[in-house]
PDB file of N, CA and C in Angstrom:
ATOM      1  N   UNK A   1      35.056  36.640  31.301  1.00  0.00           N
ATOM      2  CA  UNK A   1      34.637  35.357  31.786  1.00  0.00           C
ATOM      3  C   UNK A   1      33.147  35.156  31.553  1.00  0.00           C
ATOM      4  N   UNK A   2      32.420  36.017  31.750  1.00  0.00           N
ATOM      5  CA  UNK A   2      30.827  36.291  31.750  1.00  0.00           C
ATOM      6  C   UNK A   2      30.160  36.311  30.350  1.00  0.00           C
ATOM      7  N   UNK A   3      31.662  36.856  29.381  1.00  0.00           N
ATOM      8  CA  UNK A   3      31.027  36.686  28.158  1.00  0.00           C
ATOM      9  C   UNK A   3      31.239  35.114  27.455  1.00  0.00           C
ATOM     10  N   UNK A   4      32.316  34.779  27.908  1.00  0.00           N
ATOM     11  CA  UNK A   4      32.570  33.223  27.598  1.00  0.00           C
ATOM     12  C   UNK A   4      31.224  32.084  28.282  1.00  0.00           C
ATOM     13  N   UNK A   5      30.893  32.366  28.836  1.00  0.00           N
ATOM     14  CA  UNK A   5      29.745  31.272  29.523  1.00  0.00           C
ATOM     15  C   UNK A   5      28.646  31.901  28.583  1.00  0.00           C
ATOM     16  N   UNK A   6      28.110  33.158  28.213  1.00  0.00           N
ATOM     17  CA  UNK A   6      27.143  33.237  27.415  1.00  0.00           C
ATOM     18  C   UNK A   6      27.493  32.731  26.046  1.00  0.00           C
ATOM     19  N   UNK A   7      28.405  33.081  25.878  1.00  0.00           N
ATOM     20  CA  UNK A   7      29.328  32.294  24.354  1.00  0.00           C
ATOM     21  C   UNK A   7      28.873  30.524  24.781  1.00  0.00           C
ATOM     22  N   UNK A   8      29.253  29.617  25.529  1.00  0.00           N
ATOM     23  CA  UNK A   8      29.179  28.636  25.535  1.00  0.00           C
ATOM     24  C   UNK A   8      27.619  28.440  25.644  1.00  0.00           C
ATOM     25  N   UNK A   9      26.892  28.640  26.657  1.00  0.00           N
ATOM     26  CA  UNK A   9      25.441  29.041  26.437  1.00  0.00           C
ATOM     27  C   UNK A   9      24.480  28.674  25.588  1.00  0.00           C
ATOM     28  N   UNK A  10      24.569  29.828  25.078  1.00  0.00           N
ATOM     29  CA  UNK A  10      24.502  30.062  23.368  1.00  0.00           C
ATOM     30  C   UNK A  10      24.911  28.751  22.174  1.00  0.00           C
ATOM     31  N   UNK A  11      25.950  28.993  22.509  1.00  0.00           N
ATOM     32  CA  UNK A  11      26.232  27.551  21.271  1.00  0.00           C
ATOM     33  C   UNK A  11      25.503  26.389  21.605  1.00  0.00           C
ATOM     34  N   UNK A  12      25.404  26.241  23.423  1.00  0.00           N
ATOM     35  CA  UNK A  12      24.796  24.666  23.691  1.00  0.00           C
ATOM     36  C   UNK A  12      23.148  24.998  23.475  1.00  0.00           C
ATOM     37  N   UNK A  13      22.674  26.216  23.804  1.00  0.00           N
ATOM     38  CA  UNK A  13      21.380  26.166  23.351  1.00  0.00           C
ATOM     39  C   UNK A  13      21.196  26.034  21.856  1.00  0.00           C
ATOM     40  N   UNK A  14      21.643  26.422  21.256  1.00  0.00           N
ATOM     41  CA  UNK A  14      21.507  26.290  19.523  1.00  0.00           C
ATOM     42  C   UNK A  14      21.642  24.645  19.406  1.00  0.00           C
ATOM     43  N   UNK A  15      22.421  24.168  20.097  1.00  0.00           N
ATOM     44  CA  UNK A  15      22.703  22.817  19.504  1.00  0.00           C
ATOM     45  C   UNK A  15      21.651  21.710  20.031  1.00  0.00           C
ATOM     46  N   UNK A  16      20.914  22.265  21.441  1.00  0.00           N
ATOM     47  CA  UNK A  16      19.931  21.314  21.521  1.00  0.00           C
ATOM     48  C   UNK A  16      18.521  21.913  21.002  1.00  0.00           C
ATOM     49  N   UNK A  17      18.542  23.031  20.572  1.00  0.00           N
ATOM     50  CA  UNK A  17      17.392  23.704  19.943  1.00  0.00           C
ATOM     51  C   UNK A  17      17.519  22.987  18.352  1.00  0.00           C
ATOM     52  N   UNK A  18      18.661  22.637  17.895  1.00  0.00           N
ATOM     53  CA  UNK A  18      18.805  21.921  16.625  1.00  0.00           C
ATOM     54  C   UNK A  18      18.286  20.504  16.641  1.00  0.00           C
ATOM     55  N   UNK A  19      18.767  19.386  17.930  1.00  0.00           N
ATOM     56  CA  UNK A  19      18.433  18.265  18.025  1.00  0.00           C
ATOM     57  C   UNK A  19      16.939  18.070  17.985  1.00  0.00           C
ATOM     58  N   UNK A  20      16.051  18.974  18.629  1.00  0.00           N
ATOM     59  CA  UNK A  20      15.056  19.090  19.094  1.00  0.00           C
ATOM     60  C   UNK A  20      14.362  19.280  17.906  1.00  0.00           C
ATOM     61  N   UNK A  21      14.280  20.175  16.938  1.00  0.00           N
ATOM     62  CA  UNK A  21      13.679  20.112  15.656  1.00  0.00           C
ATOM     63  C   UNK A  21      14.199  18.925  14.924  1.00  0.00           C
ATOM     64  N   UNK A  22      15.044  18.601  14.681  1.00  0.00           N
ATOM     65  CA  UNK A  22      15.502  17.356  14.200  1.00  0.00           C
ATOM     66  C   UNK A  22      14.427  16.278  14.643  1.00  0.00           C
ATOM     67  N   UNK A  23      14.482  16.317  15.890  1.00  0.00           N
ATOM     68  CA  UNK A  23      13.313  15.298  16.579  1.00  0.00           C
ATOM     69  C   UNK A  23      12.228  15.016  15.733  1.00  0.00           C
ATOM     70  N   UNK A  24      12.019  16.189  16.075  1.00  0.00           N
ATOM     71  CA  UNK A  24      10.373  16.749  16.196  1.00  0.00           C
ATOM     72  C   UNK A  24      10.146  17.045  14.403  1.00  0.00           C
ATOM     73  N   UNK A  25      10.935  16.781  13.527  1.00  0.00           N
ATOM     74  CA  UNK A  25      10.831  16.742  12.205  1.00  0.00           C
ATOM     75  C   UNK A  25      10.377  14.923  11.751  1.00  0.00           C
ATOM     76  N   UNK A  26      11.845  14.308  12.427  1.00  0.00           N
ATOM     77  CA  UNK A  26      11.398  13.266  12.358  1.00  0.00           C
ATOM     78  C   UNK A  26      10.184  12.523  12.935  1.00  0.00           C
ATOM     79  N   UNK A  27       9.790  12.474  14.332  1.00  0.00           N
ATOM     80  CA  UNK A  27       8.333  12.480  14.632  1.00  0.00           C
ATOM     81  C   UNK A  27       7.173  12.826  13.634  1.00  0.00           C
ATOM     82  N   UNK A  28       7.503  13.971  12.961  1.00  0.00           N
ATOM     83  CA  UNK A  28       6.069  14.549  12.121  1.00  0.00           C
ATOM     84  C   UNK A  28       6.641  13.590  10.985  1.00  0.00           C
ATOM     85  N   UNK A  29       7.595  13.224  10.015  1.00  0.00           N
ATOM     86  CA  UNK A  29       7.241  12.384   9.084  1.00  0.00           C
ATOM     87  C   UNK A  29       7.428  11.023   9.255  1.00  0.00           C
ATOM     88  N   UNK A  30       7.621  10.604  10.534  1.00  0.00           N
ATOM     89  CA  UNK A  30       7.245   8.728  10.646  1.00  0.00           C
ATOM     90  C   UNK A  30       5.262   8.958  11.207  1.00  0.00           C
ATOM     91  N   UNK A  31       5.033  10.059  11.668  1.00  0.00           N
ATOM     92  CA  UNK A  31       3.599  10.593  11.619  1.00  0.00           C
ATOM     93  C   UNK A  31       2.399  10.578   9.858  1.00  0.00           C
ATOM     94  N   UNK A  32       3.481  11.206   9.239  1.00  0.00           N
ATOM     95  CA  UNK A  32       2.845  11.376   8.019  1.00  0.00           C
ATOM     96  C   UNK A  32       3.220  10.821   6.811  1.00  0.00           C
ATOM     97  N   UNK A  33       4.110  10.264   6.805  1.00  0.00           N
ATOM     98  CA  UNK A  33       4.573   9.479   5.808  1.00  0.00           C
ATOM     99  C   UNK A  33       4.012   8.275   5.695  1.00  0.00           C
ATOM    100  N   UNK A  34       3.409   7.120   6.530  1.00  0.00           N
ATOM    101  CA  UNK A  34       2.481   6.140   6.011  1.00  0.00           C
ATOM    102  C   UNK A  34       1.110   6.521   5.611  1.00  0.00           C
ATOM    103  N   UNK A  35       0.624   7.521   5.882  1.00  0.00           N
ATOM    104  CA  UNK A  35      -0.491   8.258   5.043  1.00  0.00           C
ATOM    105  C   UNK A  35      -0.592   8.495   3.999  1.00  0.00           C
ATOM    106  N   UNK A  36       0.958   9.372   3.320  1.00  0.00           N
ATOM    107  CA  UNK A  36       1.048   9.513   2.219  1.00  0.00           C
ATOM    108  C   UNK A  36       1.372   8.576   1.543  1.00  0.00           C
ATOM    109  N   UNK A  37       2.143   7.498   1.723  1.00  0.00           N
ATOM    110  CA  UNK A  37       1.633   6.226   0.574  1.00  0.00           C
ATOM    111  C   UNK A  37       0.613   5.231   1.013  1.00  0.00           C
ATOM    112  N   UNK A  38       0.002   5.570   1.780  1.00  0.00           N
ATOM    113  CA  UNK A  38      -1.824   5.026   1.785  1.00  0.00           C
ATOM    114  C   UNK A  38      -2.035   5.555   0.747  1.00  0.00           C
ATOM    115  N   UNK A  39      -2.075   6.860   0.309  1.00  0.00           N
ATOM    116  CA  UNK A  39      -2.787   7.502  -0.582  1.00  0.00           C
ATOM    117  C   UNK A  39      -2.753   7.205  -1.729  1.00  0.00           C
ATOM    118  N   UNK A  40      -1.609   7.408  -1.913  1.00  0.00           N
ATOM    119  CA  UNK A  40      -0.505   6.805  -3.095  1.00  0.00           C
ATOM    120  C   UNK A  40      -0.924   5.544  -3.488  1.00  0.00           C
ATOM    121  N   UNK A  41      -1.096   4.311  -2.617  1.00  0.00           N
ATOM    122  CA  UNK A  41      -1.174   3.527  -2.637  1.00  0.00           C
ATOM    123  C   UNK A  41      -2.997   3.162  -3.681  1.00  0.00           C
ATOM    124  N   UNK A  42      -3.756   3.983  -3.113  1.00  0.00           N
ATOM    125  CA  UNK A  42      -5.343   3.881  -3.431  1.00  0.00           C
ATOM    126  C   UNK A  42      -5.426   4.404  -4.654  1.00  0.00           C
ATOM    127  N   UNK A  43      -4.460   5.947  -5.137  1.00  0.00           N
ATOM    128  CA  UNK A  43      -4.778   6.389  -6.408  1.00  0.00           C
ATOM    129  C   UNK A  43      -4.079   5.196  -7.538  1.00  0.00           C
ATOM    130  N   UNK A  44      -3.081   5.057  -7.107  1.00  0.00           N
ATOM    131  CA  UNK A  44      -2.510   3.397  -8.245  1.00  0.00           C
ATOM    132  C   UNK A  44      -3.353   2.916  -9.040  1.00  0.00           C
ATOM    133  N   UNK A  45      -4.506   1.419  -7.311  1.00  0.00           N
ATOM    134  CA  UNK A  45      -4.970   0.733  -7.134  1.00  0.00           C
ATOM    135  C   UNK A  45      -6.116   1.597  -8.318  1.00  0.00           C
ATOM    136  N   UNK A  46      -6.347   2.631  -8.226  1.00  0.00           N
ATOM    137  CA  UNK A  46      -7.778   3.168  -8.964  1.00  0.00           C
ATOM    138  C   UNK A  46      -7.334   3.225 -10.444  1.00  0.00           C
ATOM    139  N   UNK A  47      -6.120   3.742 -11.035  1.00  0.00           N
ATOM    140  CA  UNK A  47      -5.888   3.467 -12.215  1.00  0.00           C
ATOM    141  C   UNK A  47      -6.391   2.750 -13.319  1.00  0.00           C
ATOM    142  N   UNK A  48      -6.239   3.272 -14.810  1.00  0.00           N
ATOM    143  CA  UNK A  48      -7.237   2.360 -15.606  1.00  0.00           C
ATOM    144  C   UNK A  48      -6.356   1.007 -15.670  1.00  0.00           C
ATOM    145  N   UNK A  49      -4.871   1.361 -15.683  1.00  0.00           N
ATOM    146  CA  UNK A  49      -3.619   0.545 -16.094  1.00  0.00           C
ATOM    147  C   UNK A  49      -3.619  -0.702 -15.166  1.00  0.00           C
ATOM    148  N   UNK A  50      -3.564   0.043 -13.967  1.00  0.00           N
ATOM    149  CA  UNK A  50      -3.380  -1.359 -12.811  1.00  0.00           C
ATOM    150  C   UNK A  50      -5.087  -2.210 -12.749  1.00  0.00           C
ATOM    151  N   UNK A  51      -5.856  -1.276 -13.333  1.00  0.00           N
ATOM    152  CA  UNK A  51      -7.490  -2.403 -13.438  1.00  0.00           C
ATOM    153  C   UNK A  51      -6.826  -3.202 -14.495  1.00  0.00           C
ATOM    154  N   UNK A  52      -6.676  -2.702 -16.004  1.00  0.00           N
ATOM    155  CA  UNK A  52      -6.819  -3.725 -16.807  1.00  0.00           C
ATOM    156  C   UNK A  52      -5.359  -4.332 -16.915  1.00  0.00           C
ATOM    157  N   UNK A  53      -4.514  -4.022 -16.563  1.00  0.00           N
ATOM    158  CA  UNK A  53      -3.513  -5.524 -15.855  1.00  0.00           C
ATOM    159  C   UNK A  53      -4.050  -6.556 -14.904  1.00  0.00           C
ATOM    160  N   UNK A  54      -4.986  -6.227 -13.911  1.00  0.00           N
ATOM    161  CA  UNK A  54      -5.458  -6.894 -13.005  1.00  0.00           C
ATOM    162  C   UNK A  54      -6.109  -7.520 -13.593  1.00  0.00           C
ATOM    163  N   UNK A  55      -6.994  -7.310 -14.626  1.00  0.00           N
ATOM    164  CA  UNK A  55      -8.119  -8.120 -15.179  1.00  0.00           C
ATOM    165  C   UNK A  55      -7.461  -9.062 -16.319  1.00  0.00           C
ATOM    166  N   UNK A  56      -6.561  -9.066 -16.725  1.00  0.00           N
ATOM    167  CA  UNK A  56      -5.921  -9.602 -17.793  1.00  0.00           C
ATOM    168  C   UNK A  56      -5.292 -10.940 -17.009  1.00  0.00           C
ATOM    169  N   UNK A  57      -4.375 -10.741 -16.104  1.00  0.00           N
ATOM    170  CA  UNK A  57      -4.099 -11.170 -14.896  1.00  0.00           C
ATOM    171  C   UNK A  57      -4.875 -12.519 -14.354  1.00  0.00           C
ATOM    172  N   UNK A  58      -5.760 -11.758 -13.899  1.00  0.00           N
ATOM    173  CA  UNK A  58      -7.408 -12.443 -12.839  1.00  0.00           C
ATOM    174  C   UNK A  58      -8.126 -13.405 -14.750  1.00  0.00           C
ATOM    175  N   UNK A  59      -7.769 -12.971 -15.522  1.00  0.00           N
ATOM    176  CA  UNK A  59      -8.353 -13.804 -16.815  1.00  0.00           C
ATOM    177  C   UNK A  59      -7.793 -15.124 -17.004  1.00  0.00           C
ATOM    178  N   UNK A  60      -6.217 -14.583 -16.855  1.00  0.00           N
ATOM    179  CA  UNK A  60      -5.177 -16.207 -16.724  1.00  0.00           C
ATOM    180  C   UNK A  60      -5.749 -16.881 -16.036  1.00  0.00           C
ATOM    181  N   UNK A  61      -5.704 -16.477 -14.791  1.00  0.00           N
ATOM    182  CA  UNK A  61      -5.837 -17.513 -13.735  1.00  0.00           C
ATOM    183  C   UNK A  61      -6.787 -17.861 -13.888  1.00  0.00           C
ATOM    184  N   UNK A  62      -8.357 -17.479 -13.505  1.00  0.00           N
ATOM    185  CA  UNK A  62      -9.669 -17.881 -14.100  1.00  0.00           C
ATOM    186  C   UNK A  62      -9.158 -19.263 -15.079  1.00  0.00           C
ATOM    187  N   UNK A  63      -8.793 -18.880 -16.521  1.00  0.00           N
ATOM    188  CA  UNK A  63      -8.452 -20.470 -17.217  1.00  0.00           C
ATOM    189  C   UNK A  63      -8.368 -21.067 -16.871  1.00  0.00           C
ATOM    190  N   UNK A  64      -6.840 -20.901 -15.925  1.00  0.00           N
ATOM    191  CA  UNK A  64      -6.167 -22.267 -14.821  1.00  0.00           C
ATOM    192  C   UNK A  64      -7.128 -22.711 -13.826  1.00  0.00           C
ATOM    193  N   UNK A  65      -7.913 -21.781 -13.557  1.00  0.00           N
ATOM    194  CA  UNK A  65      -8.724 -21.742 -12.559  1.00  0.00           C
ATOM    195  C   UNK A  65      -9.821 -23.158 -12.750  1.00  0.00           C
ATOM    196  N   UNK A  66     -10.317 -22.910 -13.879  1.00  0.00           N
ATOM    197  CA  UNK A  66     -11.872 -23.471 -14.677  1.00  0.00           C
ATOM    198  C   UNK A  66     -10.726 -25.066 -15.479  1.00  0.00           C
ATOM    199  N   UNK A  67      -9.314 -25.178 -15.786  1.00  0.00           N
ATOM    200  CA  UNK A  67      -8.995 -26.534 -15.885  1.00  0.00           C
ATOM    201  C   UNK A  67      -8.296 -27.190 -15.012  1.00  0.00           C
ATOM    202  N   UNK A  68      -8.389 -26.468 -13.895  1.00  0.00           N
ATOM    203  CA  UNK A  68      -7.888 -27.442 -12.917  1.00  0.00           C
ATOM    204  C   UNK A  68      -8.218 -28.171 -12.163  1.00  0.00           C
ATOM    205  N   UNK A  69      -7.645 -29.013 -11.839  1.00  0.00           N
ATOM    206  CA  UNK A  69      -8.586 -29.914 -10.502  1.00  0.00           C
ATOM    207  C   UNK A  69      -8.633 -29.206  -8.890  1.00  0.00           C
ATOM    208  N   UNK A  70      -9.182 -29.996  -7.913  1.00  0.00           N
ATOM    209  CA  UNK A  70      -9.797 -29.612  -6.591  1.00  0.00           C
ATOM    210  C   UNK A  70      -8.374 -28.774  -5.840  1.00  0.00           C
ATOM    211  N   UNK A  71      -7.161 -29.268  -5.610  1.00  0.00           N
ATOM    212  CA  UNK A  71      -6.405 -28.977  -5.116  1.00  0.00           C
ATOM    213  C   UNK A  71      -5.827 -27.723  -6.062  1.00  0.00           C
ATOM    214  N   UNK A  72      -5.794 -27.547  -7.168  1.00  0.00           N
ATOM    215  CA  UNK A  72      -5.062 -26.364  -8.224  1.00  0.00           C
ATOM    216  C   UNK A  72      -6.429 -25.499  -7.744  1.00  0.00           C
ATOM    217  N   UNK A  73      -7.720 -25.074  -8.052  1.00  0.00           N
ATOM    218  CA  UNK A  73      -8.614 -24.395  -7.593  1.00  0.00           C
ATOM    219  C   UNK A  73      -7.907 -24.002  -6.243  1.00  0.00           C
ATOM    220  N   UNK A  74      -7.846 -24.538  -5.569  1.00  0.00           N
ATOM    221  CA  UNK A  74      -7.452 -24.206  -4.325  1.00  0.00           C
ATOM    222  C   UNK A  74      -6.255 -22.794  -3.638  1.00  0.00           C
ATOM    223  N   UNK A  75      -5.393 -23.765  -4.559  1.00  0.00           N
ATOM    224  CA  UNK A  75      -4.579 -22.865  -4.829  1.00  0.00           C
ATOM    225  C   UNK A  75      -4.297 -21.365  -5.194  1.00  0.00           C
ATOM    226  N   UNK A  76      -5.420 -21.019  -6.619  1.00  0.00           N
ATOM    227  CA  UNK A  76      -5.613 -20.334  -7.322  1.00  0.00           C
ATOM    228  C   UNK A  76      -6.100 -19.933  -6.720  1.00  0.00           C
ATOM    229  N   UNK A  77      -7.498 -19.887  -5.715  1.00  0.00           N
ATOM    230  CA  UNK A  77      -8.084 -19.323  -5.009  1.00  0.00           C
ATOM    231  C   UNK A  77      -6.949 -18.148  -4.394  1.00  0.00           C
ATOM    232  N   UNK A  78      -6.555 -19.336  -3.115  1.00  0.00           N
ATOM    233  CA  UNK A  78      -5.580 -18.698  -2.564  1.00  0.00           C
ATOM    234  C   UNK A  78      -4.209 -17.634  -3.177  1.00  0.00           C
ATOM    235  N   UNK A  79      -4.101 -17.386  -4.089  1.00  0.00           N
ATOM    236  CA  UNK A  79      -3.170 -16.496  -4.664  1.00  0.00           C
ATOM    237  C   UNK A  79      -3.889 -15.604  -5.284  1.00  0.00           C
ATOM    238  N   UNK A  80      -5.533 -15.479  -6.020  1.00  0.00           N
ATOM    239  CA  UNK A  80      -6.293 -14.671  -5.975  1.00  0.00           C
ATOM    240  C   UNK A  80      -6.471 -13.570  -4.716  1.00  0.00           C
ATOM    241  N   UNK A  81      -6.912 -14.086  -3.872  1.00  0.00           N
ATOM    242  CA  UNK A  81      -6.997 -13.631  -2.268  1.00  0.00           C
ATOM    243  C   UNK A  81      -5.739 -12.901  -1.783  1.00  0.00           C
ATOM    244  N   UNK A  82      -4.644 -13.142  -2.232  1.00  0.00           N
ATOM    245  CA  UNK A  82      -3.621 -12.572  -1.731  1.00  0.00           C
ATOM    246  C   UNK A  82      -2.963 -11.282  -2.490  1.00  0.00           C
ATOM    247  N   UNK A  83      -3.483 -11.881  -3.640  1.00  0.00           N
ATOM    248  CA  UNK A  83      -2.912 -10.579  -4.615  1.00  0.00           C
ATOM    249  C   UNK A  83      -3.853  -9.590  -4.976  1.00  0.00           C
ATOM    250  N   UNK A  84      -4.976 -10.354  -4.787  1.00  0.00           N
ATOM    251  CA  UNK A  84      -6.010  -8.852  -5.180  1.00  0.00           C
ATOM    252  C   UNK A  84      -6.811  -8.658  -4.399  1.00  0.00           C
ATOM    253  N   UNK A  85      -6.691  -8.065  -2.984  1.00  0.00           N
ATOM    254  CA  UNK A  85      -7.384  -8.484  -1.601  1.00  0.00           C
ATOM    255  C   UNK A  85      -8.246  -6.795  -2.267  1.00  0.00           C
ATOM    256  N   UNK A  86      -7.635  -5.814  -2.316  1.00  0.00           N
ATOM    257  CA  UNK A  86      -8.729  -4.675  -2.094  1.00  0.00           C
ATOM    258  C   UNK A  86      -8.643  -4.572  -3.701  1.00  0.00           C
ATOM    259  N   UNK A  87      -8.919  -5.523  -4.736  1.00  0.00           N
ATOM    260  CA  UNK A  87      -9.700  -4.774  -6.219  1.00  0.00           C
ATOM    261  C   UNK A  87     -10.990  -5.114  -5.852  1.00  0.00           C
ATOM    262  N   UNK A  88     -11.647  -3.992  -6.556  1.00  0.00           N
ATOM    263  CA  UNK A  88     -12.961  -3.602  -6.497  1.00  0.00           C
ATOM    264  C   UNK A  88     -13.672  -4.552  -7.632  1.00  0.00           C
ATOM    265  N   UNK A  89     -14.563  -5.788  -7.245  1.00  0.00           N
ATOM    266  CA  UNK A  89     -15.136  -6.736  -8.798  1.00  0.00           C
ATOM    267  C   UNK A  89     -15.970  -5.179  -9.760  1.00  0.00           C
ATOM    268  N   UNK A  90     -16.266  -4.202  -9.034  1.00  0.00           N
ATOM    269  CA  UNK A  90     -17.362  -3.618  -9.637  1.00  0.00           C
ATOM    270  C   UNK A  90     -16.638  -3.031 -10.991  1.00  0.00           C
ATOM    271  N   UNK A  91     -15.084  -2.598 -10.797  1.00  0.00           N
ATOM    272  CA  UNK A  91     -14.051  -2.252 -11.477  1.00  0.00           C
ATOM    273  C   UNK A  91     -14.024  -2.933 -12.893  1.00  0.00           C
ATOM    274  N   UNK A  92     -13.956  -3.948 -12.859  1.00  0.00           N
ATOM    275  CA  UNK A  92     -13.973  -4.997 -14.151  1.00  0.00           C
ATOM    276  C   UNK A  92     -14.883  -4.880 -14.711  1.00  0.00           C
ATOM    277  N   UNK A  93     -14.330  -5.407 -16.044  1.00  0.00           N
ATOM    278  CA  UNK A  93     -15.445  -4.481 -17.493  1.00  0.00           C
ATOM    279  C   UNK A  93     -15.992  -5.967 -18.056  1.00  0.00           C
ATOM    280  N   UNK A  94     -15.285  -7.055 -17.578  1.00  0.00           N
ATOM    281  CA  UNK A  94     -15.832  -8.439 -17.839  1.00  0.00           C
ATOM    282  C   UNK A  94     -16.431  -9.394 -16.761  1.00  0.00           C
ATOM    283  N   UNK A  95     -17.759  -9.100 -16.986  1.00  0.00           N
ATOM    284  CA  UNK A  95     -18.809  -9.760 -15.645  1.00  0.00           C
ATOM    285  C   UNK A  95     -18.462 -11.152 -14.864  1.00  0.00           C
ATOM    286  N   UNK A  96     -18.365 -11.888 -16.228  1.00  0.00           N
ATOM    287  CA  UNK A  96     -17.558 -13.105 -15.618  1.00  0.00           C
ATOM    288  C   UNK A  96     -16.253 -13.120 -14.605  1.00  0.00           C
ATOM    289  N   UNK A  97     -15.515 -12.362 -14.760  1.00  0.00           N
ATOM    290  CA  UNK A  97     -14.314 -11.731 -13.802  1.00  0.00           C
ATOM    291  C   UNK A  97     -14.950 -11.483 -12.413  1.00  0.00           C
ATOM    292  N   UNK A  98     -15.635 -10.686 -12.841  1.00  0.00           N
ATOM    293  CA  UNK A  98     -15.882 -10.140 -11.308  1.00  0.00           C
ATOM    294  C   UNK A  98     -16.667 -10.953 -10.697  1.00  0.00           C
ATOM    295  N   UNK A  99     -17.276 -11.812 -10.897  1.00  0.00           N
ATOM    296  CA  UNK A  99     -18.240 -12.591 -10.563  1.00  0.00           C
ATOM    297  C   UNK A  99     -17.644 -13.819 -10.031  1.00  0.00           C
ATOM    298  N   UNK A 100     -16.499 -13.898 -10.507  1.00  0.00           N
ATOM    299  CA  UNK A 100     -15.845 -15.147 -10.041  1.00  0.00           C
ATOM    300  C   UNK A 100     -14.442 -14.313  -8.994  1.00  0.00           C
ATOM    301  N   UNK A 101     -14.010 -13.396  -9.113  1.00  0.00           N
ATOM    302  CA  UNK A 101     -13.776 -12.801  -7.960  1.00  0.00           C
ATOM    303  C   UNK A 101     -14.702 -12.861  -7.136  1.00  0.00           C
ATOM    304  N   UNK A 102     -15.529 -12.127  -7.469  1.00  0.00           N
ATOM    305  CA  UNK A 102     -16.100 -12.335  -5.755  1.00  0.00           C
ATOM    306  C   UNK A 102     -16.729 -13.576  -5.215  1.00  0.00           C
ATOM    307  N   UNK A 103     -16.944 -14.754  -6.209  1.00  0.00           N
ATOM    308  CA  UNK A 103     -16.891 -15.901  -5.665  1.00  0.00           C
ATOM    309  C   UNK A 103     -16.117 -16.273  -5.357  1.00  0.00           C
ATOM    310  N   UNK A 104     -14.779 -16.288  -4.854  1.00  0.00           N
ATOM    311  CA  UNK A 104     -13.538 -16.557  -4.859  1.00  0.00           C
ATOM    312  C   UNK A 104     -13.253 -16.024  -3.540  1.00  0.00           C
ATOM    313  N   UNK A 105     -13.485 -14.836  -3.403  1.00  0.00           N
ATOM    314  CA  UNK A 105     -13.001 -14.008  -1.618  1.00  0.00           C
ATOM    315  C   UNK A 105     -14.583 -14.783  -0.912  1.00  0.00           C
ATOM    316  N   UNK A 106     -15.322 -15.090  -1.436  1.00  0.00           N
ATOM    317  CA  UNK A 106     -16.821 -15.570  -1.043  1.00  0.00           C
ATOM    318  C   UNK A 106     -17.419 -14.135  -0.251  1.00  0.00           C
ATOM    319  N   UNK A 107     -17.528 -13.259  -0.715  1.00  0.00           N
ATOM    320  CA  UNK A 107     -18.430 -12.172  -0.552  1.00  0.00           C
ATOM    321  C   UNK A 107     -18.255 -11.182  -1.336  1.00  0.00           C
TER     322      UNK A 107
END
């Protein structure tokens, strides 16, 4: 009888000693997992590929930018601002770009 209750015991401790790391696994990667694609996220953003798409990009619009009227500016602004909130103007290899980025976020 004495060995059956340590038998049961036993199994129920294993099984909440299992839940419990389970937990506590999941805890540590909803902990660390938006970090790691922060990171992820910044080495991209630093890329030569995603600069000179961005700048090729930020060149279109600029055009549209420079023939459009008051309300299309506007616009353009606004979808500038949204899509390229953290590129760096210093990044761009064409002055005019960056220059009108950062006239564009206005700082």
């Amino acid at each position: 009888m004495k060995l059956g209750f340590a038998l049961i015991g036993g199994i129920l401790l294993m099984v909440v000693l299992g839940l419990a790391l389970e937990l506590g696994g999941i805890a540590w990667y909803s902990f660390l997992e938006p970090k790691r694609e922060n990171a992820k996220r910044k080495v991209f953003e630093n890329t030569e590929s995603y600069i000179a798409g961005s700048e090729a990009d930020l060149g279109k619009m600029y055009g549209e930018y420079m023939k459009g009227d008051v309300s299309t500016k506007g616009i353009i602004s606004e979808q500038i601002k949204m899509r390229y909130p953290n590129l760096e103007a210093s990044k761009l290899q064409n002055n005019n770009l960056a220059n009108f980025l950062t006239n564009v976020r206005g700082y």
